[in-house]
C-alpha atoms as a PDB file:
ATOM      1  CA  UNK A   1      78.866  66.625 114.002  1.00  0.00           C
ATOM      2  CA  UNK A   2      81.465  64.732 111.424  1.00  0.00           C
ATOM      3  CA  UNK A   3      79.577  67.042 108.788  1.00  0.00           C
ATOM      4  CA  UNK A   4      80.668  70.429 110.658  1.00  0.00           C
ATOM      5  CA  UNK A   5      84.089  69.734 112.092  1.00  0.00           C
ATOM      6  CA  UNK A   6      84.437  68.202 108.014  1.00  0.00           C
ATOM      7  CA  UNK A   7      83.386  72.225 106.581  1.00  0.00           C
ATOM      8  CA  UNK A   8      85.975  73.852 109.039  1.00  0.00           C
ATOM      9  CA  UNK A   9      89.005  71.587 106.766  1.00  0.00           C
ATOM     10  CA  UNK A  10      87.664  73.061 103.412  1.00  0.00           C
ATOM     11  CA  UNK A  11      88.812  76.833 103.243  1.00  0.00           C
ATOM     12  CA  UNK A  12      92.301  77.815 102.395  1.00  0.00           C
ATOM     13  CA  UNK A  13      94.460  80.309 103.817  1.00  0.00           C
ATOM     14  CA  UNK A  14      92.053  80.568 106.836  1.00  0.00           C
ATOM     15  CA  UNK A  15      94.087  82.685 109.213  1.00  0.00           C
ATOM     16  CA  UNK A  16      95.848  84.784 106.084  1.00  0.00           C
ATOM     17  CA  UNK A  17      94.392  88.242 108.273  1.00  0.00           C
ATOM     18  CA  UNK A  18      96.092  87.113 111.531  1.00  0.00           C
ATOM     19  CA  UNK A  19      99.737  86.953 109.613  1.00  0.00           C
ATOM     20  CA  UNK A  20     102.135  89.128 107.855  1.00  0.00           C
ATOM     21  CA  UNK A  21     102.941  88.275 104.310  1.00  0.00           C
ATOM     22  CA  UNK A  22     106.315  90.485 104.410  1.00  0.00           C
ATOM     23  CA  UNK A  23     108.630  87.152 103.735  1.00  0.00           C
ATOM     24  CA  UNK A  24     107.172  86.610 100.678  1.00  0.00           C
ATOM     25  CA  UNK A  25     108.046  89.833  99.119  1.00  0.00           C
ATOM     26  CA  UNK A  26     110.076  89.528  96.398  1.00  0.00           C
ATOM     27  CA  UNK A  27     109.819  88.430  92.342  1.00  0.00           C
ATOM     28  CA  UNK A  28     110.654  84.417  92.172  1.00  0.00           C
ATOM     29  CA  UNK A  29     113.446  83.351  90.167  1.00  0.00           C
ATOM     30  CA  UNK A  30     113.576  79.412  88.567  1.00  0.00           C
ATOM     31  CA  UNK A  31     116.676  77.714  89.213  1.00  0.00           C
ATOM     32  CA  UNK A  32     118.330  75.763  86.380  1.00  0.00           C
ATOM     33  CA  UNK A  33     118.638  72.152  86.779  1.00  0.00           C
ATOM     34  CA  UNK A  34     120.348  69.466  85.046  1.00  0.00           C
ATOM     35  CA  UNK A  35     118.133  67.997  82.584  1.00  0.00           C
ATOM     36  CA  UNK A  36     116.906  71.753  82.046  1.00  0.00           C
ATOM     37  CA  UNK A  37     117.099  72.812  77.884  1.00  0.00           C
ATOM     38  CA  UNK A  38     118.203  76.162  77.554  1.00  0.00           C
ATOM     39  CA  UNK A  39     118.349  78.410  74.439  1.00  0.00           C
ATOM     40  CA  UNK A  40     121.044  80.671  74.597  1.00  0.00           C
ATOM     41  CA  UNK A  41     121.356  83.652  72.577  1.00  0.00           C
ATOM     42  CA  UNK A  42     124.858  85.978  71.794  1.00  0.00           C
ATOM     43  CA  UNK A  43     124.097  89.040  70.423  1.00  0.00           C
ATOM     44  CA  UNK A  44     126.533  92.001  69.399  1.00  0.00           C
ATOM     45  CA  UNK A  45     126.634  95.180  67.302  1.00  0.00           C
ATOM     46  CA  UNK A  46     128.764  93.396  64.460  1.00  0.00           C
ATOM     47  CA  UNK A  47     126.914  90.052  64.043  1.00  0.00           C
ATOM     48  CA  UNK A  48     130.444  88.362  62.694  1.00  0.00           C
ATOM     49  CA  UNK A  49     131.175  88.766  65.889  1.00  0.00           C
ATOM     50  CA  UNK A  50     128.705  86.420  67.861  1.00  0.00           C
ATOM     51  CA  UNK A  51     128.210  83.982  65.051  1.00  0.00           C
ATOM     52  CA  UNK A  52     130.249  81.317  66.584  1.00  0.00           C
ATOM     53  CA  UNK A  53     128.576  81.522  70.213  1.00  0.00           C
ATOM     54  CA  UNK A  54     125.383  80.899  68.314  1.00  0.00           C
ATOM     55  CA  UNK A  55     124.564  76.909  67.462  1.00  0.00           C
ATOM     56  CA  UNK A  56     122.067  77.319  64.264  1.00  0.00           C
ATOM     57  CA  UNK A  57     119.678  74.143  64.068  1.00  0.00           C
ATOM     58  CA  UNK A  58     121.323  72.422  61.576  1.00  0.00           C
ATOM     59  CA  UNK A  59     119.619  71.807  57.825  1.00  0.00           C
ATOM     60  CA  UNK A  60     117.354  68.452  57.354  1.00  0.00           C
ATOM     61  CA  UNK A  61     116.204  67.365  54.684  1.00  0.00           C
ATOM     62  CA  UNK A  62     112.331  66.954  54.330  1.00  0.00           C
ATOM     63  CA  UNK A  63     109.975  64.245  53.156  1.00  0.00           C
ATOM     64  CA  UNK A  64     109.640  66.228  49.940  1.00  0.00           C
ATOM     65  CA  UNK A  65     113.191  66.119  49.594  1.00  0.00           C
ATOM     66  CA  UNK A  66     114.059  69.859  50.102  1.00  0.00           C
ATOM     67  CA  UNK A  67     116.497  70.969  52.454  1.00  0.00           C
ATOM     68  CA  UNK A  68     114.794  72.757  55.997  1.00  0.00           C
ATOM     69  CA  UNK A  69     117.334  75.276  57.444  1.00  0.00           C
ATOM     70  CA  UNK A  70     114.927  75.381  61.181  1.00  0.00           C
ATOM     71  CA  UNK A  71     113.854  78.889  60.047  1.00  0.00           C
ATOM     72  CA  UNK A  72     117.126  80.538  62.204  1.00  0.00           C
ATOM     73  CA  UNK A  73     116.092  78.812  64.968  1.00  0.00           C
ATOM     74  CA  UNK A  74     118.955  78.368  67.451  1.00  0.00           C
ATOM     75  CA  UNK A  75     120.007  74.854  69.263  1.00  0.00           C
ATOM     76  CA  UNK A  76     119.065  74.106  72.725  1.00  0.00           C
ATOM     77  CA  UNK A  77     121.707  73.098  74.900  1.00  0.00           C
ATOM     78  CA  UNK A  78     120.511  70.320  77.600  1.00  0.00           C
ATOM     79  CA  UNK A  79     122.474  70.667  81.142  1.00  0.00           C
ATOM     80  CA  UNK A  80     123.949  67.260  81.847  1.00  0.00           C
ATOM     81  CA  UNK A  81     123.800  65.629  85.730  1.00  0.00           C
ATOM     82  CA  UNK A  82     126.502  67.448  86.516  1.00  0.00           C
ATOM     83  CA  UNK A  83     125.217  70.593  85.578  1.00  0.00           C
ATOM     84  CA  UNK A  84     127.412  71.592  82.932  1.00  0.00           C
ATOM     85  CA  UNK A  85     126.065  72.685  79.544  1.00  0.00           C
ATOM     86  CA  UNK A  86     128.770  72.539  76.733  1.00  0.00           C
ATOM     87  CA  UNK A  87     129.416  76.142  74.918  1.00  0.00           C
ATOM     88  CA  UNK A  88     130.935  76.579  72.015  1.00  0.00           C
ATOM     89  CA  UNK A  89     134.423  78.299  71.814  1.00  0.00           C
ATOM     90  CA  UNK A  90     134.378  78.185  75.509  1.00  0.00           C
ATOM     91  CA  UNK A  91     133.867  74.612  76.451  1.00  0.00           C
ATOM     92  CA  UNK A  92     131.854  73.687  79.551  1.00  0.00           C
ATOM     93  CA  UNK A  93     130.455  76.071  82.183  1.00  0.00           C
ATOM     94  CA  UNK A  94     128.656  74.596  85.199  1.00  0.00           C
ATOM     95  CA  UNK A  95     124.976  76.369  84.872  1.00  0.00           C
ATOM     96  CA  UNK A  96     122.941  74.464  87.798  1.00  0.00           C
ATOM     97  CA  UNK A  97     121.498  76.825  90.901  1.00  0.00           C
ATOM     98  CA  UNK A  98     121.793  80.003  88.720  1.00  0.00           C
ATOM     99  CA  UNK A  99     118.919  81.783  87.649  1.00  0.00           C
ATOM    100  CA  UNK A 100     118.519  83.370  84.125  1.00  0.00           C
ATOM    101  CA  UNK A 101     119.748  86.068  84.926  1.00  0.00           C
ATOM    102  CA  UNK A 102     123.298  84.952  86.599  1.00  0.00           C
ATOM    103  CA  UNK A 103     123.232  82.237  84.042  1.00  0.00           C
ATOM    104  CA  UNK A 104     123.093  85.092  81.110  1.00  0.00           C
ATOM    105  CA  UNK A 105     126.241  87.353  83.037  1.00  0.00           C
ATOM    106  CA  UNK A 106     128.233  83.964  83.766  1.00  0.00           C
ATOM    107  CA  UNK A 107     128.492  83.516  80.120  1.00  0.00           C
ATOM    108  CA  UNK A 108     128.836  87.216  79.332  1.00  0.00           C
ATOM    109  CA  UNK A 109     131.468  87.228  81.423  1.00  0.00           C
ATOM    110  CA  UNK A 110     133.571  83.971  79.490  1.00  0.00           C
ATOM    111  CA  UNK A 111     131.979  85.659  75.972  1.00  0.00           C
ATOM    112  CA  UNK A 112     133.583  89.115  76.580  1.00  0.00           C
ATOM    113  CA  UNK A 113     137.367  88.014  76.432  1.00  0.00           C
ATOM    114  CA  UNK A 114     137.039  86.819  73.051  1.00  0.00           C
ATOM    115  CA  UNK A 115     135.864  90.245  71.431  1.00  0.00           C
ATOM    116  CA  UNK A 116     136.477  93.430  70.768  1.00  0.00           C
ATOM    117  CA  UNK A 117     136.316  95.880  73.600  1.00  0.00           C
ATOM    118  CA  UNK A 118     133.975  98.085  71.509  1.00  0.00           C
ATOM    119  CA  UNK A 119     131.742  94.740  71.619  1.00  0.00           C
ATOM    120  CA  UNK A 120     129.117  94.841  74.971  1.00  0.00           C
ATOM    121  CA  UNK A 121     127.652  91.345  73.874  1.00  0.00           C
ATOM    122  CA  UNK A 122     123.515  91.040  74.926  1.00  0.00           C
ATOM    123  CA  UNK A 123     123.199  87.276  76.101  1.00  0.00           C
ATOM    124  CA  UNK A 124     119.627  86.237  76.475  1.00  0.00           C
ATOM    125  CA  UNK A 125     118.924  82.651  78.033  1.00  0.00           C
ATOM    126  CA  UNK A 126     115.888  80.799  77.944  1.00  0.00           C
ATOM    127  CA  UNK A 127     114.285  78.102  79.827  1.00  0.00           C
ATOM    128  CA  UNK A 128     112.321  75.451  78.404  1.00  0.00           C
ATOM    129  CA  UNK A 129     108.923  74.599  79.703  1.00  0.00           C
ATOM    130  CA  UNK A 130     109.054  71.970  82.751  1.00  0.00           C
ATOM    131  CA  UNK A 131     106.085  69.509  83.967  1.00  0.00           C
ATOM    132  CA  UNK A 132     104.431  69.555  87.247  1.00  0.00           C
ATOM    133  CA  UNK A 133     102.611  66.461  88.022  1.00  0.00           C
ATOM    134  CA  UNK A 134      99.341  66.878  90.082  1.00  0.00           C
ATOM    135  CA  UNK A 135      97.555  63.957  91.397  1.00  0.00           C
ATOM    136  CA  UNK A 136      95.239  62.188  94.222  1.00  0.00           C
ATOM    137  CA  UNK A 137      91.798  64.110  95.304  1.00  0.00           C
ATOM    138  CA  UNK A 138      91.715  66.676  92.785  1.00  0.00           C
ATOM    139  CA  UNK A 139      89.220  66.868  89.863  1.00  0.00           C
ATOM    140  CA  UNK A 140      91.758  66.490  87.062  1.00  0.00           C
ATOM    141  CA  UNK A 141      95.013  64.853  87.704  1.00  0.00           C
ATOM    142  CA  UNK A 142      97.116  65.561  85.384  1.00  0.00           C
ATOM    143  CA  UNK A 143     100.826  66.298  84.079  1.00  0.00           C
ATOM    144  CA  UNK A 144     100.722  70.450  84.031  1.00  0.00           C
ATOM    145  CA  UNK A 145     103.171  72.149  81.633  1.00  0.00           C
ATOM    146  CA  UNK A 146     104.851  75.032  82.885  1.00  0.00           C
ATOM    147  CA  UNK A 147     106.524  77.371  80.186  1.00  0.00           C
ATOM    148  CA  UNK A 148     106.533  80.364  81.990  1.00  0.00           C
ATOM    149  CA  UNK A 149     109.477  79.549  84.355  1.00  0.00           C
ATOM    150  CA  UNK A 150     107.262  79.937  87.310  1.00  0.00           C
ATOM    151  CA  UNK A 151     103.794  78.707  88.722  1.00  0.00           C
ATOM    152  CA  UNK A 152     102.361  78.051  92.285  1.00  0.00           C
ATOM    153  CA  UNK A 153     101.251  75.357  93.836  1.00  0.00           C
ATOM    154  CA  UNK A 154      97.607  77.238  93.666  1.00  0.00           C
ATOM    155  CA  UNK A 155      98.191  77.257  89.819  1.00  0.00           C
ATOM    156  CA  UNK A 156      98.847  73.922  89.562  1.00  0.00           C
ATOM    157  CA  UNK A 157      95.857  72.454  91.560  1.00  0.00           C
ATOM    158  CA  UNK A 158      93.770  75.030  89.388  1.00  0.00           C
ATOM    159  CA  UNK A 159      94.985  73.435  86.449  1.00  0.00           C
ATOM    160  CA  UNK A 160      93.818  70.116  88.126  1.00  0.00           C
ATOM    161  CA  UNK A 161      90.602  71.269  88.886  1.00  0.00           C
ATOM    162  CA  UNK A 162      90.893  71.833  92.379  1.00  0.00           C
ATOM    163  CA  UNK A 163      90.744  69.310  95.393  1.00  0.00           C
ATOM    164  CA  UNK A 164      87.775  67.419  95.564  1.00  0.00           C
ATOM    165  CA  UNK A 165      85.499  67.841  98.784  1.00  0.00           C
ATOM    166  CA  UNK A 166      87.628  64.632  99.775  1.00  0.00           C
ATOM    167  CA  UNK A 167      90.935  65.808  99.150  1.00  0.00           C
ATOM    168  CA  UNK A 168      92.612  66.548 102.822  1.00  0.00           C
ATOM    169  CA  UNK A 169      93.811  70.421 102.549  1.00  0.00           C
ATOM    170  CA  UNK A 170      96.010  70.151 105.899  1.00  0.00           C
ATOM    171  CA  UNK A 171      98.417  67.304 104.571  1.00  0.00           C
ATOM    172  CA  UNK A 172      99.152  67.765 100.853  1.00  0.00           C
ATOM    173  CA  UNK A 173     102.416  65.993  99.805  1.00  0.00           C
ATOM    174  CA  UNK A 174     104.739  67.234  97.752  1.00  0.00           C
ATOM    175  CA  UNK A 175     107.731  65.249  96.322  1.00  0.00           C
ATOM    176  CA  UNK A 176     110.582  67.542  95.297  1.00  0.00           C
ATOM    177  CA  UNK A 177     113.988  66.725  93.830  1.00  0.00           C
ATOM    178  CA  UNK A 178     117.146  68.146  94.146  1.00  0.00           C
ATOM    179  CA  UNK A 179     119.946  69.136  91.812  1.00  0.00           C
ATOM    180  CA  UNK A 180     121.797  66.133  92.902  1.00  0.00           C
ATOM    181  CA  UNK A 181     119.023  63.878  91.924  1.00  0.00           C
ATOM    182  CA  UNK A 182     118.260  63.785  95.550  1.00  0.00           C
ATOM    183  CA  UNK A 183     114.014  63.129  96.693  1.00  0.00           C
ATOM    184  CA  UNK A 184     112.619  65.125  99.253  1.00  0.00           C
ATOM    185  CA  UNK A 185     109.151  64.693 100.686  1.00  0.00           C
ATOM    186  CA  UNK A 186     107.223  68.010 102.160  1.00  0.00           C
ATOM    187  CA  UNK A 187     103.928  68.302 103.945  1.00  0.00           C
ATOM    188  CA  UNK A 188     101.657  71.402 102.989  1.00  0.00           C
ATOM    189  CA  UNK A 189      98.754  72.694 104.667  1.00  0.00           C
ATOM    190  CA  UNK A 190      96.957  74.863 102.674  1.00  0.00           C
ATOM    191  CA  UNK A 191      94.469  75.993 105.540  1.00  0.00           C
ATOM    192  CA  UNK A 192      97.466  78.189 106.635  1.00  0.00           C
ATOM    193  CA  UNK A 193      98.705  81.129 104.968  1.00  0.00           C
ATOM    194  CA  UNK A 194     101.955  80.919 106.376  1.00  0.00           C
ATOM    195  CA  UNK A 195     102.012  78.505 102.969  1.00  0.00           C
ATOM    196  CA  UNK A 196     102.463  81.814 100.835  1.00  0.00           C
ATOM    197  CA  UNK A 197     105.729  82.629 103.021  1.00  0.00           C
ATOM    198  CA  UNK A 198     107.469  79.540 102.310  1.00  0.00           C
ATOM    199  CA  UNK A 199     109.844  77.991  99.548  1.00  0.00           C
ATOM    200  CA  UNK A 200     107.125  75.639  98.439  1.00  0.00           C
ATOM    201  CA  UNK A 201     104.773  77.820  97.213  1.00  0.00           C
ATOM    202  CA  UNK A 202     106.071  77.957  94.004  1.00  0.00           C
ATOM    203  CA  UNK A 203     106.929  74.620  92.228  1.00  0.00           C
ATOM    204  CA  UNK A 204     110.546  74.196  90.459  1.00  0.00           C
ATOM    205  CA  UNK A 205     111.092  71.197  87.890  1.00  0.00           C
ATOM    206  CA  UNK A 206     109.590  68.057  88.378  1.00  0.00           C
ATOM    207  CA  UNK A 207     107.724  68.822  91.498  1.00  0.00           C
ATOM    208  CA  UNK A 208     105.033  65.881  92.082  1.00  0.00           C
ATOM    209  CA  UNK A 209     101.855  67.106  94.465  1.00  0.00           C
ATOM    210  CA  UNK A 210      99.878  64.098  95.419  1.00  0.00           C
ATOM    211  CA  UNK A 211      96.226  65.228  97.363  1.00  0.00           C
ATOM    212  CA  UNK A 212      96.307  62.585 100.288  1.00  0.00           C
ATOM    213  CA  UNK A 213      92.003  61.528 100.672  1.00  0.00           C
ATOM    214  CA  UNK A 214      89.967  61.989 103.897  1.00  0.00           C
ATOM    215  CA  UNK A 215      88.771  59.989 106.422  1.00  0.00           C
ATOM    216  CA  UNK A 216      85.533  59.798 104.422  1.00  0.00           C
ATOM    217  CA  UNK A 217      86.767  58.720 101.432  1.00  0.00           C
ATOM    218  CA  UNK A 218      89.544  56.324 102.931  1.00  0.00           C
ATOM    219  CA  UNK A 219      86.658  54.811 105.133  1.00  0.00           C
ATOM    220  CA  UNK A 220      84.502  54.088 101.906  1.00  0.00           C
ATOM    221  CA  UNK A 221      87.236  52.801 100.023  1.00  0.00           C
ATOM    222  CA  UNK A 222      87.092  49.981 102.008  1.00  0.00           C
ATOM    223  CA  UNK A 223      83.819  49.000 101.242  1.00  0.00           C
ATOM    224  CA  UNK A 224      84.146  46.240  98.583  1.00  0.00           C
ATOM    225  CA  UNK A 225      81.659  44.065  96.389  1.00  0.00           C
ATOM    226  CA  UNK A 226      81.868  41.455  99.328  1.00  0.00           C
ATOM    227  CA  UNK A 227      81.001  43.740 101.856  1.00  0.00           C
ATOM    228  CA  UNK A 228      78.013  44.881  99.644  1.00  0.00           C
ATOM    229  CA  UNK A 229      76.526  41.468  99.402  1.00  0.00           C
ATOM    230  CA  UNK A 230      77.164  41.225 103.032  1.00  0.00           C
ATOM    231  CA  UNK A 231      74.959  43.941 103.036  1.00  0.00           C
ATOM    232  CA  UNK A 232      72.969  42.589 100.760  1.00  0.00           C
ATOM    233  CA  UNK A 233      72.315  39.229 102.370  1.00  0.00           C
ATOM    234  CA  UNK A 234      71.892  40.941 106.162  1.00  0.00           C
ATOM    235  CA  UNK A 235      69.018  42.873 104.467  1.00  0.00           C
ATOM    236  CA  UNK A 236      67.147  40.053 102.594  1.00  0.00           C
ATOM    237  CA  UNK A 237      67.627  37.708 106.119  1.00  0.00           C
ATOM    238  CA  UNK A 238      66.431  40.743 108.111  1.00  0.00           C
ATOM    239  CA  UNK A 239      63.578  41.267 105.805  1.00  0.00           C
ATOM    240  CA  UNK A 240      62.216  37.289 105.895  1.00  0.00           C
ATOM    241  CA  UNK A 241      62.515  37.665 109.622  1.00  0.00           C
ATOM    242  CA  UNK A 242      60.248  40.077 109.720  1.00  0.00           C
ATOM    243  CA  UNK A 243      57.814  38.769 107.506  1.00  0.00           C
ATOM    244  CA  UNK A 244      57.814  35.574 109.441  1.00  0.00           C
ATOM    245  CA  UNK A 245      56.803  37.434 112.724  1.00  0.00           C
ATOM    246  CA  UNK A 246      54.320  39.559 110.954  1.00  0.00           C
ATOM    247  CA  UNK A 247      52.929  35.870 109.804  1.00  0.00           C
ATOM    248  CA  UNK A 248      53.206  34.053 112.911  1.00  0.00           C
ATOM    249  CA  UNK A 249      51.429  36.955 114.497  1.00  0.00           C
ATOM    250  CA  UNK A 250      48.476  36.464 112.717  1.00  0.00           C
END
């Protein structure tokens, strides 16, 4: 009986064709967060123009002694707890809860004053790659790099190796901070479907999912090397007892 109510926990999205999946139309968007590293790009049709929006990695000298100019490579700027990221010619400009893409007009938007109006300045910004921990009843824990701005929480646990046959699937935890530094703790049941519809299907920066263990596995865990001799000596003592009756018998 434990065994089958046990199988009915193990599938996810059980009731996914007895719900509508209309709220989770839409293509996700990462939010920046302080601690994020963005490269930002300026670009414009007279390159004079942008140079000074654009920090240049600046030259080092290498163990051989020659100078290494970072191949063009452009300077990442890291947003501070306040959420400000420090731009040259323009000073700061507060970056945290945009996405890319309002983060890229924002600074379009302070670039533009200081050129030409001929000049329609491209400004690309790029995010980093972010960690997602995963750990408890999985296969793998692990820390899960993300460098694609975006990834699910079915992703993640894929990268872990799935839950284990003792992971719990109704009661997944998932720690989540804020962009005031803030922790927030959410439960996740991934036997409903309803999961897809909500805003912790996909992870943001930092997210921590720890796979709480069943019954089963919580109930073994307290079996310890004293309870196994206890085990161990009820066994023997049973086994003399019977081998005295067995002799007395006779």
């Amino acid at each position: 009986m434990t065994g089958c109510g046990s199988s009915k926990n193990v599938p996810y999205f059980k009731n996914i064709d007895s719900i509508s999946l209309a709220a989770s139309r839409g293509l996700y968007d990462a939010h920046i967060m302080p601690k994020d590293e963005l490269t930002i790009t300026v670009l414009t049709v007279d390159p004079k123009a942008s140079l000074p929006f654009n920090l240049a990695v600046q030259p080092a000298i290498g163990g051989s002694g020659q100078i290494s100019t970072g191949g063009g490579s452009l300077q990442g700027y890291l947003v501070d707890n306040d959420g400000f990221i420090n731009f040259p010619i323009i000073g700061k400009i507060h970056v945290a809860g945009l996405t890319k893409t309002e983060c890229e007009d924002l600074i379009k938007s302070k670039v533009q004053p200081y050129l030409a109006k001929s000049e329609n300045p491209i400004v690309t910004v790029t995010m980093a790659s972010y960690r997602i921990t995963v750990l408890g009843e999985v296969n793998s824990p692990r820390v899960v790099p993300v460098s694609g701005e975006k990834m699910s929480i079915l992703e993640a646990l894929a990268q872990a190796g799935d839950l284990s046959i003792y992971g719990r699937r109704d009661n997944v935890l998932l720690l989540r901070e804020d962009a005031t530094g803030q922790k927030h703790q959410y439960r996740i049941n991934l036997n409903d479907a309803n999961l897809i519809n909500s805003p912790y299907y996909y992870l943001q920066q930092n997210d921590v999912i720890y796979v709480q263990p069943n019954n089963v596995k919580a109930g073994n865990s307290g079996i310890g090397s004293s309870t196994t001799i206890w085990f161990s000596f009820i066994s023997i003592a049973t086994s003399i007892a019977s081998l005295l009756v067995n002799v007395l018998r006779k």
